[in-house]
C-alpha atoms as a PDB file:
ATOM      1  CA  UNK A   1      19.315 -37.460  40.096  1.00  0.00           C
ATOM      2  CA  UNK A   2      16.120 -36.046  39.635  1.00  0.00           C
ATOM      3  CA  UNK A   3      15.086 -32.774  37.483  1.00  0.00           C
ATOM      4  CA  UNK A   4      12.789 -30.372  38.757  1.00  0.00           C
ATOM      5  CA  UNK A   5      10.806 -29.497  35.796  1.00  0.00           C
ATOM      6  CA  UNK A   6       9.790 -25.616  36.944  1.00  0.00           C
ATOM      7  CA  UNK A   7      13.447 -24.845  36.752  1.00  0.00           C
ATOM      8  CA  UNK A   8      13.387 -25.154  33.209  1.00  0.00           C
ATOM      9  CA  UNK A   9      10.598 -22.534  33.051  1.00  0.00           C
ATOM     10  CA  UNK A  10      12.389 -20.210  35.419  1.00  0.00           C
ATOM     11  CA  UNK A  11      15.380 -19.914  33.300  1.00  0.00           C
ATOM     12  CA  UNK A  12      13.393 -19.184  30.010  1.00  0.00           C
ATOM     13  CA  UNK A  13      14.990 -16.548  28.307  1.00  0.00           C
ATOM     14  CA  UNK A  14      12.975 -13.211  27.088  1.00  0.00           C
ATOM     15  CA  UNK A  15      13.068 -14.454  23.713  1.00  0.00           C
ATOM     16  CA  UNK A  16      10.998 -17.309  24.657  1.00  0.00           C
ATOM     17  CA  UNK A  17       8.882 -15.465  26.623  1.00  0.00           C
ATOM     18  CA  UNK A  18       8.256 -12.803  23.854  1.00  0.00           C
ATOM     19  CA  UNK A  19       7.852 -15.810  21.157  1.00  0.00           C
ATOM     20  CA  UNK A  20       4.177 -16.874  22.352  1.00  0.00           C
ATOM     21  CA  UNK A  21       0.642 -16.625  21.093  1.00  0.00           C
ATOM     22  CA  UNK A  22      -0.640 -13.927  23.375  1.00  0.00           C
ATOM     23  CA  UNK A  23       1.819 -10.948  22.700  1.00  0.00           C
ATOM     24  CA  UNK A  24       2.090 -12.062  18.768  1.00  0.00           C
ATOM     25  CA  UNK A  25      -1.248 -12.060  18.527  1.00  0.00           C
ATOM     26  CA  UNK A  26      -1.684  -8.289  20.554  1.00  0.00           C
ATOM     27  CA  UNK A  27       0.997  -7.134  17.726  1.00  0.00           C
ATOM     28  CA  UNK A  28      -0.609  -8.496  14.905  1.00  0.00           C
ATOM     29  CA  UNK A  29      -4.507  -7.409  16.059  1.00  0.00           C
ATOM     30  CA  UNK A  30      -2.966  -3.859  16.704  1.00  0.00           C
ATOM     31  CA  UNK A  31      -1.120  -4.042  13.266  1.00  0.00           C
ATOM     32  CA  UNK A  32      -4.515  -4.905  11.687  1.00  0.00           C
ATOM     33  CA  UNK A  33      -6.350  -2.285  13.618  1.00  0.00           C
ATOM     34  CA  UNK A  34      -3.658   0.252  12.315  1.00  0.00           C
ATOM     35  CA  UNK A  35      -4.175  -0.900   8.931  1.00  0.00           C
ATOM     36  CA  UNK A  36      -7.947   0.373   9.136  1.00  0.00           C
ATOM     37  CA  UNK A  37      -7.675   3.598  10.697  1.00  0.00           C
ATOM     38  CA  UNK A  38      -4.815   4.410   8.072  1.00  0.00           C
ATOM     39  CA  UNK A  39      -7.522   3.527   5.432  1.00  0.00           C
ATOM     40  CA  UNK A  40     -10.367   5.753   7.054  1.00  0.00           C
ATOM     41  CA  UNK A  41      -8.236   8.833   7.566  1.00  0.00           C
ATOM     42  CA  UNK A  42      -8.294  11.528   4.983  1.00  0.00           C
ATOM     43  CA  UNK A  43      -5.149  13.193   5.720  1.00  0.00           C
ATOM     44  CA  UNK A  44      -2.577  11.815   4.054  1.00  0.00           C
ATOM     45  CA  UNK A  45      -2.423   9.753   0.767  1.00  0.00           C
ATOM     46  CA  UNK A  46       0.724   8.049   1.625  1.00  0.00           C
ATOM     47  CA  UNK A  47      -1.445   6.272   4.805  1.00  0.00           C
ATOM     48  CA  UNK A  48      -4.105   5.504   3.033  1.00  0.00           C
ATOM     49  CA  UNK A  49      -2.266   4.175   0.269  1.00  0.00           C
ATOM     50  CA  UNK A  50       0.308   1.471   2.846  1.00  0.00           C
ATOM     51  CA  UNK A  51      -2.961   0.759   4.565  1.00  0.00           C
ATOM     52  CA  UNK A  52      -3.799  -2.302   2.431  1.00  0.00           C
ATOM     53  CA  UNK A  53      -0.641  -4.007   2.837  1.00  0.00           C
ATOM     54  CA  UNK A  54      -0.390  -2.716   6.532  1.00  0.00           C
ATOM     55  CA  UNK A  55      -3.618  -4.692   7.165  1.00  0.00           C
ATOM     56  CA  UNK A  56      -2.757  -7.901   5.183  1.00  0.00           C
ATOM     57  CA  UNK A  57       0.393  -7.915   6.478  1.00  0.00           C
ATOM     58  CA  UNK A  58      -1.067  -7.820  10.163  1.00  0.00           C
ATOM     59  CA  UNK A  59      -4.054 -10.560   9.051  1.00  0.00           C
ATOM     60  CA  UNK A  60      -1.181 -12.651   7.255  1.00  0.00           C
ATOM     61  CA  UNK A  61       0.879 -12.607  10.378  1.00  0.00           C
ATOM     62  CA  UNK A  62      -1.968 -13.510  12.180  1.00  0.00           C
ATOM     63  CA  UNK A  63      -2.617 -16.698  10.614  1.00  0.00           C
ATOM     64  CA  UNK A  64       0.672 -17.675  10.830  1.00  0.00           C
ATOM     65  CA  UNK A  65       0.783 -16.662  14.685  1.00  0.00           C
ATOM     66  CA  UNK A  66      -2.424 -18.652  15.352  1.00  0.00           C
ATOM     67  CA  UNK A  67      -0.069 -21.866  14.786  1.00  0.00           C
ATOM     68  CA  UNK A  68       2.386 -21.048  17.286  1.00  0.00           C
ATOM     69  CA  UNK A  69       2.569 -22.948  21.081  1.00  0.00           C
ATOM     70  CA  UNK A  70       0.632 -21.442  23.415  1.00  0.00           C
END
C-alpha cells in the first residue's frame, strides 16, 4: 500500500486554500492601505476618525499573518 502524496493536495478543501500567506497577506496590505486613504480624505469625520484602528488593525493582522505556513 503506497500513498500518493499529491492526492492529499488535490483534496484540500477551500478553507485551506484560503488559510495561506499570500491571500492573508493581500487582505491585510489592502486593509492597511484603506486605513490611510480613510485618514487623508476630508470628507467624512467618521473615516477619518476609524482610520487609526482600521490601519493597526490591518498592520496587527499582518504580523500575525507573517507567521503562518506558506
Amino acid at each position: 500500500m503506497s500513498l500518493d502524496a499529491n492526492s492529499s493536495i488535490a483534496h484540500r478543501g477551500l478553507a485551506d486554500r484560503m488559510l495561506r500567506r499570500g491571500p492573508l497577506e493581500a487582505v491585510a496590505t489592502t486593509t492597511i492601505a484603506a486605513g490611510v486613504v480613510m485618514l487623508m480624505q476630508p470628507f467624512s469625520l467618521t473615516l477619518y476618525s476609524w482610520s487609526f484602528a482600521t490601519t493597526l488593525f490591518g498592520t496587527v493582522m499582518f504580523t500575525i499573518v507573517s507567521k503562518v505556513r506558506e
